[in-house]
N, C-alpha and C. Protein backbone atom coordinates (compact mmCIF):
# COMPACT_ATOMS: atom_id res chain seq x y z
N UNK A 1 48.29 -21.34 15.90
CA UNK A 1 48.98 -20.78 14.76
C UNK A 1 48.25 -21.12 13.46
N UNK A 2 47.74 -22.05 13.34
CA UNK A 2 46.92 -22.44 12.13
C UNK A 2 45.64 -21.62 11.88
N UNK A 3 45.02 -21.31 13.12
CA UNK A 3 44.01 -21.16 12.82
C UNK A 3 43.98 -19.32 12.35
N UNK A 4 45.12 -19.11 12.35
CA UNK A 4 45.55 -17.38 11.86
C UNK A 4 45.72 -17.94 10.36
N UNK A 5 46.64 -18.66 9.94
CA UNK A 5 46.67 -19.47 8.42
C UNK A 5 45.49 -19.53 7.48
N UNK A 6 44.05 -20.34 8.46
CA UNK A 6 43.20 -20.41 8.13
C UNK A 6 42.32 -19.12 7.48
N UNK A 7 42.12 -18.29 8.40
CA UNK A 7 41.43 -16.81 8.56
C UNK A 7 42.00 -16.27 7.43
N UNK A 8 43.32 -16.21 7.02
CA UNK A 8 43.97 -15.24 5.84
C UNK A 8 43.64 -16.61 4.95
N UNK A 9 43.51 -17.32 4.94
CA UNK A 9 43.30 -18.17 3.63
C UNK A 9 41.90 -18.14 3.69
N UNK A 10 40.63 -17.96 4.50
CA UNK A 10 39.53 -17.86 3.89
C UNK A 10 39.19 -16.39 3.29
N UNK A 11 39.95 -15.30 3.62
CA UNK A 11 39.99 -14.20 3.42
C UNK A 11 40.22 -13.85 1.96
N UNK A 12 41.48 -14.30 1.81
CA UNK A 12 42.03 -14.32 0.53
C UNK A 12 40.75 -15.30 -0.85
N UNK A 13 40.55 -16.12 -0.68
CA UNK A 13 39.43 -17.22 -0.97
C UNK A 13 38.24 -16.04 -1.38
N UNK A 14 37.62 -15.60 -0.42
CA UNK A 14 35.97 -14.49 -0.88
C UNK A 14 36.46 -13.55 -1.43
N UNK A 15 37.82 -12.42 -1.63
CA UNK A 15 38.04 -11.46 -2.12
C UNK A 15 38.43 -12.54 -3.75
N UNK A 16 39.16 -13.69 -4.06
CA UNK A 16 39.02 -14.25 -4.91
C UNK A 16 37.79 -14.21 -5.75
N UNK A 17 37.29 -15.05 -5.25
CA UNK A 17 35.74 -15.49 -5.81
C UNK A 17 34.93 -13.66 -6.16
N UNK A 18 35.10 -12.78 -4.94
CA UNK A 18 34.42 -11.33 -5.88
C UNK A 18 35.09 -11.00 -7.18
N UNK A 19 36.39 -11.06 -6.94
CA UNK A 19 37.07 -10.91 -7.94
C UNK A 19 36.68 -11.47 -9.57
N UNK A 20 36.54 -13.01 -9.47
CA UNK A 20 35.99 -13.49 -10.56
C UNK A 20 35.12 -12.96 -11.14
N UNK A 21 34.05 -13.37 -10.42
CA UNK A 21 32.49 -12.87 -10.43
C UNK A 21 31.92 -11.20 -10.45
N UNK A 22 32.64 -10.32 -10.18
CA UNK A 22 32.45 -9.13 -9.64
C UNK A 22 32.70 -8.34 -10.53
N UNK A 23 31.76 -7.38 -11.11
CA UNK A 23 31.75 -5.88 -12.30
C UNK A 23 33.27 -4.94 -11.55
N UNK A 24 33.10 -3.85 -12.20
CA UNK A 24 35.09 -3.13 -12.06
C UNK A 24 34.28 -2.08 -10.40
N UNK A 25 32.60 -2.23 -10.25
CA UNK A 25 32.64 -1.16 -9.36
C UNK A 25 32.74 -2.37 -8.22
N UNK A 26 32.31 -3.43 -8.27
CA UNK A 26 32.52 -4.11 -7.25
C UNK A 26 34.22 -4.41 -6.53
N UNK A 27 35.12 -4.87 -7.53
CA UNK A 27 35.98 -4.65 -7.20
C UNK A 27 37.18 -3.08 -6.30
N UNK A 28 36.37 -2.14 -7.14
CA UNK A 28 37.00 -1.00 -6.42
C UNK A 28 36.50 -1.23 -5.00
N UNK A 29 34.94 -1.74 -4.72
CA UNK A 29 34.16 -1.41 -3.30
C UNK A 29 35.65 -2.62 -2.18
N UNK A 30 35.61 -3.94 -2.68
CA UNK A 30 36.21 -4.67 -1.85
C UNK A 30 37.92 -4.13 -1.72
N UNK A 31 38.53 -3.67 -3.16
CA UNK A 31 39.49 -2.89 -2.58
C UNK A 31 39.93 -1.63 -1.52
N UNK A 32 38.86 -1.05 -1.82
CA UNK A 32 38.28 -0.14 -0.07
C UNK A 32 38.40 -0.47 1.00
N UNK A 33 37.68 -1.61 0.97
CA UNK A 33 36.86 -2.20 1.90
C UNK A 33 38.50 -2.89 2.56
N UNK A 34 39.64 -3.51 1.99
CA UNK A 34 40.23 -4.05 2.69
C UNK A 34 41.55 -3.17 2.82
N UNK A 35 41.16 -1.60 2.40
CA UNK A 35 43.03 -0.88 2.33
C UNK A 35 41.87 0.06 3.67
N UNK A 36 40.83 0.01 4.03
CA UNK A 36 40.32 0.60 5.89
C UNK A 36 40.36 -0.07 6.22
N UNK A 37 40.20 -1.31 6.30
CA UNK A 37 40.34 -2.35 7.36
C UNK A 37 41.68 -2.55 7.84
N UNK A 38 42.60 -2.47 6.89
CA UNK A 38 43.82 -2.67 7.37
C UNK A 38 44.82 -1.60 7.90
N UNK A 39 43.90 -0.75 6.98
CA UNK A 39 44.67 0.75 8.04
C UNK A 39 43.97 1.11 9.37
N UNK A 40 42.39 0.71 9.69
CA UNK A 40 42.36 0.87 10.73
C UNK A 40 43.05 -0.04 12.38
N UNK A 41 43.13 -1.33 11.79
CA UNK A 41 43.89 -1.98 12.51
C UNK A 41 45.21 -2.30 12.67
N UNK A 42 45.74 -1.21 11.74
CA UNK A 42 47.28 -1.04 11.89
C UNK A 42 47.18 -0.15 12.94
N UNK A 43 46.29 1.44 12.82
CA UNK A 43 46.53 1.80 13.81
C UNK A 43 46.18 1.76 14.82
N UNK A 44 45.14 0.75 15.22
CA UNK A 44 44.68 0.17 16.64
C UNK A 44 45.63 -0.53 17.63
N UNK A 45 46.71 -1.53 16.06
CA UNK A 45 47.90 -2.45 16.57
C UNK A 45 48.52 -0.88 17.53
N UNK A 46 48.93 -0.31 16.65
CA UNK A 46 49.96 0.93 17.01
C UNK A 46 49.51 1.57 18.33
N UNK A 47 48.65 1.79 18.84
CA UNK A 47 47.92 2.54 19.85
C UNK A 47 47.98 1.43 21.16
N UNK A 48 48.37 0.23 20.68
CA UNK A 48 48.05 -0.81 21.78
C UNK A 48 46.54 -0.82 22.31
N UNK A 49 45.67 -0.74 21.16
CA UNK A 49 44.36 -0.89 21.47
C UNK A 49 43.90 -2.32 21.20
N UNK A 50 44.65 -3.00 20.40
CA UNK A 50 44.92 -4.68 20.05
C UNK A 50 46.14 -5.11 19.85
N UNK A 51 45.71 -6.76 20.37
CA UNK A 51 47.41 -7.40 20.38
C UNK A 51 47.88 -7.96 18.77
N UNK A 52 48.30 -8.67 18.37
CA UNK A 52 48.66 -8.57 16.98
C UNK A 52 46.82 -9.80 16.33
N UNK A 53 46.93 -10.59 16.87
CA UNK A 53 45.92 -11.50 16.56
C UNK A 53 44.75 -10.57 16.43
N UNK A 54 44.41 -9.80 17.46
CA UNK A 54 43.09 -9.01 17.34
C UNK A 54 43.33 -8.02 16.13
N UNK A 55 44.29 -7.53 15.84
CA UNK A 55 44.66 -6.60 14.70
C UNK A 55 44.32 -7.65 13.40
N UNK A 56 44.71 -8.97 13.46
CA UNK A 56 44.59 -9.55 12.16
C UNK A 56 42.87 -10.10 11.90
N UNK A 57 42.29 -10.16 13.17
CA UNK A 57 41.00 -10.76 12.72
C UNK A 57 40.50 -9.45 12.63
N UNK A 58 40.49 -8.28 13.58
CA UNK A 58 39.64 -6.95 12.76
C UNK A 58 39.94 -6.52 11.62
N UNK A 59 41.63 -6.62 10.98
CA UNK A 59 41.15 -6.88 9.12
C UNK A 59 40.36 -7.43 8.68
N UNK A 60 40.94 -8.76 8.99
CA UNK A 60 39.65 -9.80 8.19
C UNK A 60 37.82 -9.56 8.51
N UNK A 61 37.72 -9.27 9.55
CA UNK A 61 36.27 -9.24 9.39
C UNK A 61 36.15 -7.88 8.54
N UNK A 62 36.80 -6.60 9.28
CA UNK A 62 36.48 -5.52 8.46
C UNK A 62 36.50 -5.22 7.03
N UNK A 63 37.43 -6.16 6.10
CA UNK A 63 38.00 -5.87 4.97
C UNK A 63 36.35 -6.95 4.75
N UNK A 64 35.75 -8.05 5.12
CA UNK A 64 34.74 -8.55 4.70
C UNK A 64 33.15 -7.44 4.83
N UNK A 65 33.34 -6.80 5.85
CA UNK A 65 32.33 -5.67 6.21
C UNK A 65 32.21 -4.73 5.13
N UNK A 66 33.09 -3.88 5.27
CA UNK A 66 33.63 -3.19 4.09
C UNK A 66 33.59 -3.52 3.01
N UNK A 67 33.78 -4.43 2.41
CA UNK A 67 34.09 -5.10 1.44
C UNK A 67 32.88 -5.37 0.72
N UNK A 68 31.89 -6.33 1.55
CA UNK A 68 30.46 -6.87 0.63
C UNK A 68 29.16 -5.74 1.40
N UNK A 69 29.61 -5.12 2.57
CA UNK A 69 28.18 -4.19 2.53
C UNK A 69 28.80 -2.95 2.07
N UNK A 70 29.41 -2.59 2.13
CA UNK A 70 29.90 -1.22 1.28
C UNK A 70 30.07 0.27 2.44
């Protein structure tokens, strides 16, 4: 259970730090980057193509994918 805690708290943490640091186009890119990630693994959850854990780490990596390569 922690280590799901962890994952959304390092998550939250790098979209932080772009945030600071990051011009208004960077920010739009990571806001992208984490409203597909999370819609695609909502509907993966939905399809029973992942169990809830796999739905939360393919946000997190994807919203990081998305997010810093564009």
């Amino acid at each position: 259970m922690l280590h799901r805690k962890v994952n959304i708290f390092f998550l939250l943490a790098l979209v932080f730090v772009f945030i600071l640091y990051g011009e208004s186009q960077d920010h739009t890119q990571i806001l992208l980057g984490i409203l597909f990630a999370v819609l695609l693994a909502t509907v993966a959850f939905l399809f029973n193509w992942l169990t809830i854990d796999g739905a939360t780490a393919a946000a997190i990596c994807g919203s990081i994918a998305y997010g810093i390569g564009g």
